[in-house]
C-alpha atoms as a PDB file:
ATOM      1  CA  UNK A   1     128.623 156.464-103.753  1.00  0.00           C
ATOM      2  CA  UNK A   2     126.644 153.534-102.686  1.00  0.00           C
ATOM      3  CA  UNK A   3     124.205 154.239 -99.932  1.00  0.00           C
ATOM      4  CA  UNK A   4     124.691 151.577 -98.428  1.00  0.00           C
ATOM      5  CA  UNK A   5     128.536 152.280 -97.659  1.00  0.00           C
ATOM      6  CA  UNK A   6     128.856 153.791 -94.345  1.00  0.00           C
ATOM      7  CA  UNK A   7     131.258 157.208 -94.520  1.00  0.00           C
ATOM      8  CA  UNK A   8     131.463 158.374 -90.832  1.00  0.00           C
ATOM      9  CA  UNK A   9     130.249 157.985 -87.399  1.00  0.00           C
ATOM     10  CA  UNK A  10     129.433 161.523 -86.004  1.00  0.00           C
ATOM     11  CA  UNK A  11     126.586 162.343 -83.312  1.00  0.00           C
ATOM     12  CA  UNK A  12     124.789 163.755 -85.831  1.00  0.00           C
ATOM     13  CA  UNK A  13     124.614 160.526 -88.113  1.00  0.00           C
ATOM     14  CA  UNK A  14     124.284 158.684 -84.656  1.00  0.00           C
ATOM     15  CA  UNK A  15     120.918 160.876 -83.809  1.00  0.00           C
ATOM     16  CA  UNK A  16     119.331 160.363 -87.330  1.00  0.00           C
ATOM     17  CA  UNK A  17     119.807 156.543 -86.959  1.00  0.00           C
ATOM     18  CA  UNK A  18     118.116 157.136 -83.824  1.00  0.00           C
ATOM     19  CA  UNK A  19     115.263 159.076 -85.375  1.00  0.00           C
ATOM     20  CA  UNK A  20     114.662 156.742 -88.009  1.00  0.00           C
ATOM     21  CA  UNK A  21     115.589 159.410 -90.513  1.00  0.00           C
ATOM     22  CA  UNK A  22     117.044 158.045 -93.909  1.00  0.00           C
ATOM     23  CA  UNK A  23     120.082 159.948 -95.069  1.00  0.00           C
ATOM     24  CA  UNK A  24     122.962 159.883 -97.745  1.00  0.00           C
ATOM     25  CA  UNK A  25     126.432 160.244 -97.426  1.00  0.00           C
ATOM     26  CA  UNK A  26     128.286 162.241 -99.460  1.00  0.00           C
ATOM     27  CA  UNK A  27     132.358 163.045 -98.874  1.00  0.00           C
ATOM     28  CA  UNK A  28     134.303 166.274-100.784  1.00  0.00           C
ATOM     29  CA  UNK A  29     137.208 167.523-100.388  1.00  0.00           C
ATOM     30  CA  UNK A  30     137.723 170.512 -97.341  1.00  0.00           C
ATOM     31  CA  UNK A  31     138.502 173.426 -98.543  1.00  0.00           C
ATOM     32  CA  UNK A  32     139.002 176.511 -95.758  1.00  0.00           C
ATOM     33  CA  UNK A  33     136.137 178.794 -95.894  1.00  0.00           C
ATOM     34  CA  UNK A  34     135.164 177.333 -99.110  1.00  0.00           C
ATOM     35  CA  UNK A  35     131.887 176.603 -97.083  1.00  0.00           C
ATOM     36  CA  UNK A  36     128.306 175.266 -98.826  1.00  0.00           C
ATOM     37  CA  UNK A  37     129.470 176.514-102.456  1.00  0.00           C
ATOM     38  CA  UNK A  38     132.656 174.524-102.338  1.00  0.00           C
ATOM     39  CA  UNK A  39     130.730 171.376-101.319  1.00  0.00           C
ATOM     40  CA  UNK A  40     128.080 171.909-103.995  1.00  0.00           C
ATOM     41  CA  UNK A  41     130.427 172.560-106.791  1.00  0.00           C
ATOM     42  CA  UNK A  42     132.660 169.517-105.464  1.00  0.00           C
ATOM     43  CA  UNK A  43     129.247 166.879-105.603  1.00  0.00           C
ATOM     44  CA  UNK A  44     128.235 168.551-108.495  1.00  0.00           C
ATOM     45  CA  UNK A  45     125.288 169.774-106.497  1.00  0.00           C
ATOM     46  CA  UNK A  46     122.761 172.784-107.074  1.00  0.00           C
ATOM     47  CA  UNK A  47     123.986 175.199-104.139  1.00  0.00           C
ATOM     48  CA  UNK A  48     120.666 176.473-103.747  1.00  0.00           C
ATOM     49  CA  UNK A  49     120.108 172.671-102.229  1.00  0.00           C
ATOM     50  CA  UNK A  50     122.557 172.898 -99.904  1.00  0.00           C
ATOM     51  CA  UNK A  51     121.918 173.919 -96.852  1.00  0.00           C
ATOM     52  CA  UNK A  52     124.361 176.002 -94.426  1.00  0.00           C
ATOM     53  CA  UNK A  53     124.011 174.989 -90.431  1.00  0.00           C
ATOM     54  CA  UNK A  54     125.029 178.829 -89.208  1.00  0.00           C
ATOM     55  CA  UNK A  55     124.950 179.613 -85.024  1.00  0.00           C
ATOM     56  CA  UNK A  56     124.121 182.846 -84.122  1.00  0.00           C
ATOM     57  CA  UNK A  57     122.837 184.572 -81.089  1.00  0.00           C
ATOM     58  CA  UNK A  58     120.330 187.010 -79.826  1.00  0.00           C
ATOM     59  CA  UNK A  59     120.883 190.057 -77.773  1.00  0.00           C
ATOM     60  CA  UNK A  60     121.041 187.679 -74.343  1.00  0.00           C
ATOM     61  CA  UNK A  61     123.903 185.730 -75.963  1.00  0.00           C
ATOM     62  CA  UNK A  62     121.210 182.511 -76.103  1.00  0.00           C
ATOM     63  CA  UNK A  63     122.201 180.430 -79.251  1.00  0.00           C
ATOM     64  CA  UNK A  64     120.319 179.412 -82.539  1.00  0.00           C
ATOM     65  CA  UNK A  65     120.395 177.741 -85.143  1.00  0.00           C
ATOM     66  CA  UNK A  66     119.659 179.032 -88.673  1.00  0.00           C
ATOM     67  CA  UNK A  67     119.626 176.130 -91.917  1.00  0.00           C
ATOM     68  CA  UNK A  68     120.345 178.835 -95.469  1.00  0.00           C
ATOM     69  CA  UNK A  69     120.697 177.913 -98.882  1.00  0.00           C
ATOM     70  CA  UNK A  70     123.951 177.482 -99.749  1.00  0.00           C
ATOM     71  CA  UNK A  71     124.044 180.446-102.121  1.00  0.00           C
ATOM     72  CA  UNK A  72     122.280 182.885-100.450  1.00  0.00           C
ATOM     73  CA  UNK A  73     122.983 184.648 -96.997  1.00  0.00           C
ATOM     74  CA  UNK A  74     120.899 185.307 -93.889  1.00  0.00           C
ATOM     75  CA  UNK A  75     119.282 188.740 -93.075  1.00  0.00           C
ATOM     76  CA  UNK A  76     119.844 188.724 -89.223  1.00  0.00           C
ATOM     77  CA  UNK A  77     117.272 191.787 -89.105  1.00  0.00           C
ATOM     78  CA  UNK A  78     114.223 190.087 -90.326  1.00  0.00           C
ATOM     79  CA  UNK A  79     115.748 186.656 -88.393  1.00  0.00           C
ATOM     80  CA  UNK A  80     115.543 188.609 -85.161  1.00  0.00           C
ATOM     81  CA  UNK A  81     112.099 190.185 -85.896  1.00  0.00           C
ATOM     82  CA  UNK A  82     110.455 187.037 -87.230  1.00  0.00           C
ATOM     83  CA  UNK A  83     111.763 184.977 -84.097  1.00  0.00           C
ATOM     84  CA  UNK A  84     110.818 187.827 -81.730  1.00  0.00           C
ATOM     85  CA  UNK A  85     114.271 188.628 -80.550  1.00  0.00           C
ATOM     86  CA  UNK A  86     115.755 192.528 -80.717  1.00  0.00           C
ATOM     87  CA  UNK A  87     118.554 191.601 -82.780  1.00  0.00           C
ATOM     88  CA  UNK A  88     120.619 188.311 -84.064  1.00  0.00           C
ATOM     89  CA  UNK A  89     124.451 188.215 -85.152  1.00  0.00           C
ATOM     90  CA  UNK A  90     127.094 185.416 -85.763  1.00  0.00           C
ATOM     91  CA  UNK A  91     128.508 183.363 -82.958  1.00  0.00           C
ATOM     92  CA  UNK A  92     132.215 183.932 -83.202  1.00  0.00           C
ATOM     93  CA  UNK A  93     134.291 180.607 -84.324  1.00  0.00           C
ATOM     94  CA  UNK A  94     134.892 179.269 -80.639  1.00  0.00           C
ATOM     95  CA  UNK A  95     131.464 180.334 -78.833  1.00  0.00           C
ATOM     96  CA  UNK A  96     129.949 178.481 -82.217  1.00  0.00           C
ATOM     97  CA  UNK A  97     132.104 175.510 -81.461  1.00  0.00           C
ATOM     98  CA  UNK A  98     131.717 175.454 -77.875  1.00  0.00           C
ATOM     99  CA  UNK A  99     127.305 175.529 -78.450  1.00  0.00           C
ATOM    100  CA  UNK A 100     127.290 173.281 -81.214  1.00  0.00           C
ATOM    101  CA  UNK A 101     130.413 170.556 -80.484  1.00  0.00           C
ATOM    102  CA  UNK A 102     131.509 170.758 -83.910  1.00  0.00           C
ATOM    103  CA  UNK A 103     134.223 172.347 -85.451  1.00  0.00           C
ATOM    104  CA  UNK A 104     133.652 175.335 -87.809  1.00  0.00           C
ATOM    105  CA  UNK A 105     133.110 173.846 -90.929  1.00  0.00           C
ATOM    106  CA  UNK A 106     131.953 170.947 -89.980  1.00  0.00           C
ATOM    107  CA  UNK A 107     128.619 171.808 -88.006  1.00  0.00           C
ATOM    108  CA  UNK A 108     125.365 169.277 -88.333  1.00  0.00           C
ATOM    109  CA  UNK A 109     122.281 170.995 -86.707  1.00  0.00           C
ATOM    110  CA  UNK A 110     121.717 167.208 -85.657  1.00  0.00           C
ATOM    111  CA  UNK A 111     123.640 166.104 -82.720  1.00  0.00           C
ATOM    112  CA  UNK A 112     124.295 169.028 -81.228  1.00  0.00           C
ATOM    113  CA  UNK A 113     126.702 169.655 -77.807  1.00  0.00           C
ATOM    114  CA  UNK A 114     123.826 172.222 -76.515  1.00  0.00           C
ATOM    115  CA  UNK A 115     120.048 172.249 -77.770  1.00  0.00           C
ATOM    116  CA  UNK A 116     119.206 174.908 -79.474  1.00  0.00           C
ATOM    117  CA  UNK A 117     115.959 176.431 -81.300  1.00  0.00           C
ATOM    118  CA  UNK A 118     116.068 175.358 -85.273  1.00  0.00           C
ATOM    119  CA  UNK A 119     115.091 178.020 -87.737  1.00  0.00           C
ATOM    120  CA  UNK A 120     114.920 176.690 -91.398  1.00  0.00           C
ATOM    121  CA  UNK A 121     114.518 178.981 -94.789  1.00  0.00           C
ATOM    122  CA  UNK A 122     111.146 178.545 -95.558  1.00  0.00           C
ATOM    123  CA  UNK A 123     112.167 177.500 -98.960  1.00  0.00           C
ATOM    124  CA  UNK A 124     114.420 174.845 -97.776  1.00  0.00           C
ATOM    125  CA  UNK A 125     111.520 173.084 -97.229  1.00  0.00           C
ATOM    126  CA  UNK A 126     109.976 172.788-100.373  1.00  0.00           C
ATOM    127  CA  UNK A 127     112.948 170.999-101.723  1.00  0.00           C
ATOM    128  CA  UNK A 128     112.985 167.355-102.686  1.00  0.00           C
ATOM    129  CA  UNK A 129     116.158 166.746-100.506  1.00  0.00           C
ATOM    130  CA  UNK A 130     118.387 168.701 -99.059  1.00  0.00           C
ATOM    131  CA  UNK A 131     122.247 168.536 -98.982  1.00  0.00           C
ATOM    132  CA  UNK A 132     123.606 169.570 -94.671  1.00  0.00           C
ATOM    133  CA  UNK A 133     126.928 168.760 -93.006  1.00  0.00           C
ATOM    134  CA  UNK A 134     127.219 165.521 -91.217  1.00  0.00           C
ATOM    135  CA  UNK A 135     129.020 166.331 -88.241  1.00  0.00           C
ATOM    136  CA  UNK A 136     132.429 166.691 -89.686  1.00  0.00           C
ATOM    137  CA  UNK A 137     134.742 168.761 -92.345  1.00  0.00           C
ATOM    138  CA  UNK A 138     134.533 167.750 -96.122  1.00  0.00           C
ATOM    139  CA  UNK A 139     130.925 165.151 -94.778  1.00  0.00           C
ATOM    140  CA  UNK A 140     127.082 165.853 -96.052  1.00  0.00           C
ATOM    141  CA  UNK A 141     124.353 164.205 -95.185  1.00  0.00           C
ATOM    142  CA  UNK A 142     121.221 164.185 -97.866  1.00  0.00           C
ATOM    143  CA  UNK A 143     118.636 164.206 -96.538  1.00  0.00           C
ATOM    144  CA  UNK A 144     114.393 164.987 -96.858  1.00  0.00           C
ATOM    145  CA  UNK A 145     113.855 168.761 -95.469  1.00  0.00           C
ATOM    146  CA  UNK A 146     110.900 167.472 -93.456  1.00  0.00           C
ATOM    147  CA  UNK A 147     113.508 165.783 -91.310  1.00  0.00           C
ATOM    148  CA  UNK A 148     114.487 168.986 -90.298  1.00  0.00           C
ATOM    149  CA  UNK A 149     110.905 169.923 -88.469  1.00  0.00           C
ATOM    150  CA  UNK A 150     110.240 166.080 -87.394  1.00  0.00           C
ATOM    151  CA  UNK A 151     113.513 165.084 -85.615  1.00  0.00           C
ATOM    152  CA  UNK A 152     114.641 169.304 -84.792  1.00  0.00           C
ATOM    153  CA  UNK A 153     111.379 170.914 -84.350  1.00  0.00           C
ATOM    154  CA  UNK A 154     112.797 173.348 -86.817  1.00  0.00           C
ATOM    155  CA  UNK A 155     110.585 176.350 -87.379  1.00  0.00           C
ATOM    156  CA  UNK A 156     110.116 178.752 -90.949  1.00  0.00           C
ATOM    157  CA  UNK A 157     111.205 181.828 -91.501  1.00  0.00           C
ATOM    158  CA  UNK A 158     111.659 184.090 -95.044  1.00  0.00           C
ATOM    159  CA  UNK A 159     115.176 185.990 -94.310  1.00  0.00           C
ATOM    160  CA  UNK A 160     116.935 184.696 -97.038  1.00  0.00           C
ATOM    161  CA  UNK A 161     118.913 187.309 -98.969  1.00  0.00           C
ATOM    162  CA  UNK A 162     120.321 186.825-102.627  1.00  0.00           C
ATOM    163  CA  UNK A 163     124.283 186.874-102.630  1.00  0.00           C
END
């Protein structure tokens, strides 16, 4: 796909503009709960590259934001510990929706309804460029991982756990 072909308008791709943050577009096919995998074996991308925008919550109900690699899964105990909360879980579908603005699915940690701290897998960061949803179902954005921390103030953490 040409970069230079514009895909979709979403808030997220309408905040990095506004940044200044260069980004890809990159289109697949939704697939229901076929999630980060799906889009990485669709673009014929490494999964470990692609990052999953997850919302979860702490123990008041205040929302995050935690960026994983596509093929791995989050360890909400060490998440909670390393961010100083007592503990973290999942958002369910409509409170995610309702913080974030975006459908399940479809969820950009750019653009967001609500702002919300940005916690990033460490490794994530090390990458090249990263692979995140633009804002809408079957949309990613590439992107460099630095992007994350300049335009999100998105913070480290290590609770990545093999799948």
């Amino acid at each position: 796909m040409a970069k230079d072909k514009h895909v979709s308008e979403t808030p997220a791709t309408q905040m990095l503009k506004k940044l200044g943050i260069p980004f890809t577009e990159h289109t697949y096919q939704y697939v229901e709960h076929g999630g980060a995998m799906e889009s990485a074996r669709q673009l014929g991308l490494d999964p470990h590259h692609v990052a999953k925008t997850l919302i979860m919550e702490d123990e008041n109900a205040k929302p995050l934001i935690i960026l994983m690699h596509g093929d791995c899964e989050v360890s909400t105990k060490n998440l909670a510990r390393q961010i100083g909360a007592k503990k973290v879980a999942p958002c369910k579908p409509e409170v995610a929706q309702r913080h974030s603005g975006y459908m399940v699915g479809g969820t950009s940690p750019f653009g967001t309804r609500k702002k919300m701290p940005v916690w990033v897998e460490a490794a994530l960061l090390e990458l090249p460029t990263i692979y995140l949803n633009g804002g809408r179902r079957g949309y990613l954005v590439g992107i460099a991982p630095q992007a994350l921390v300049q335009g999100l103030g998105a913070r480290p953490v290590n609770v990545a756990l093999e799948k």
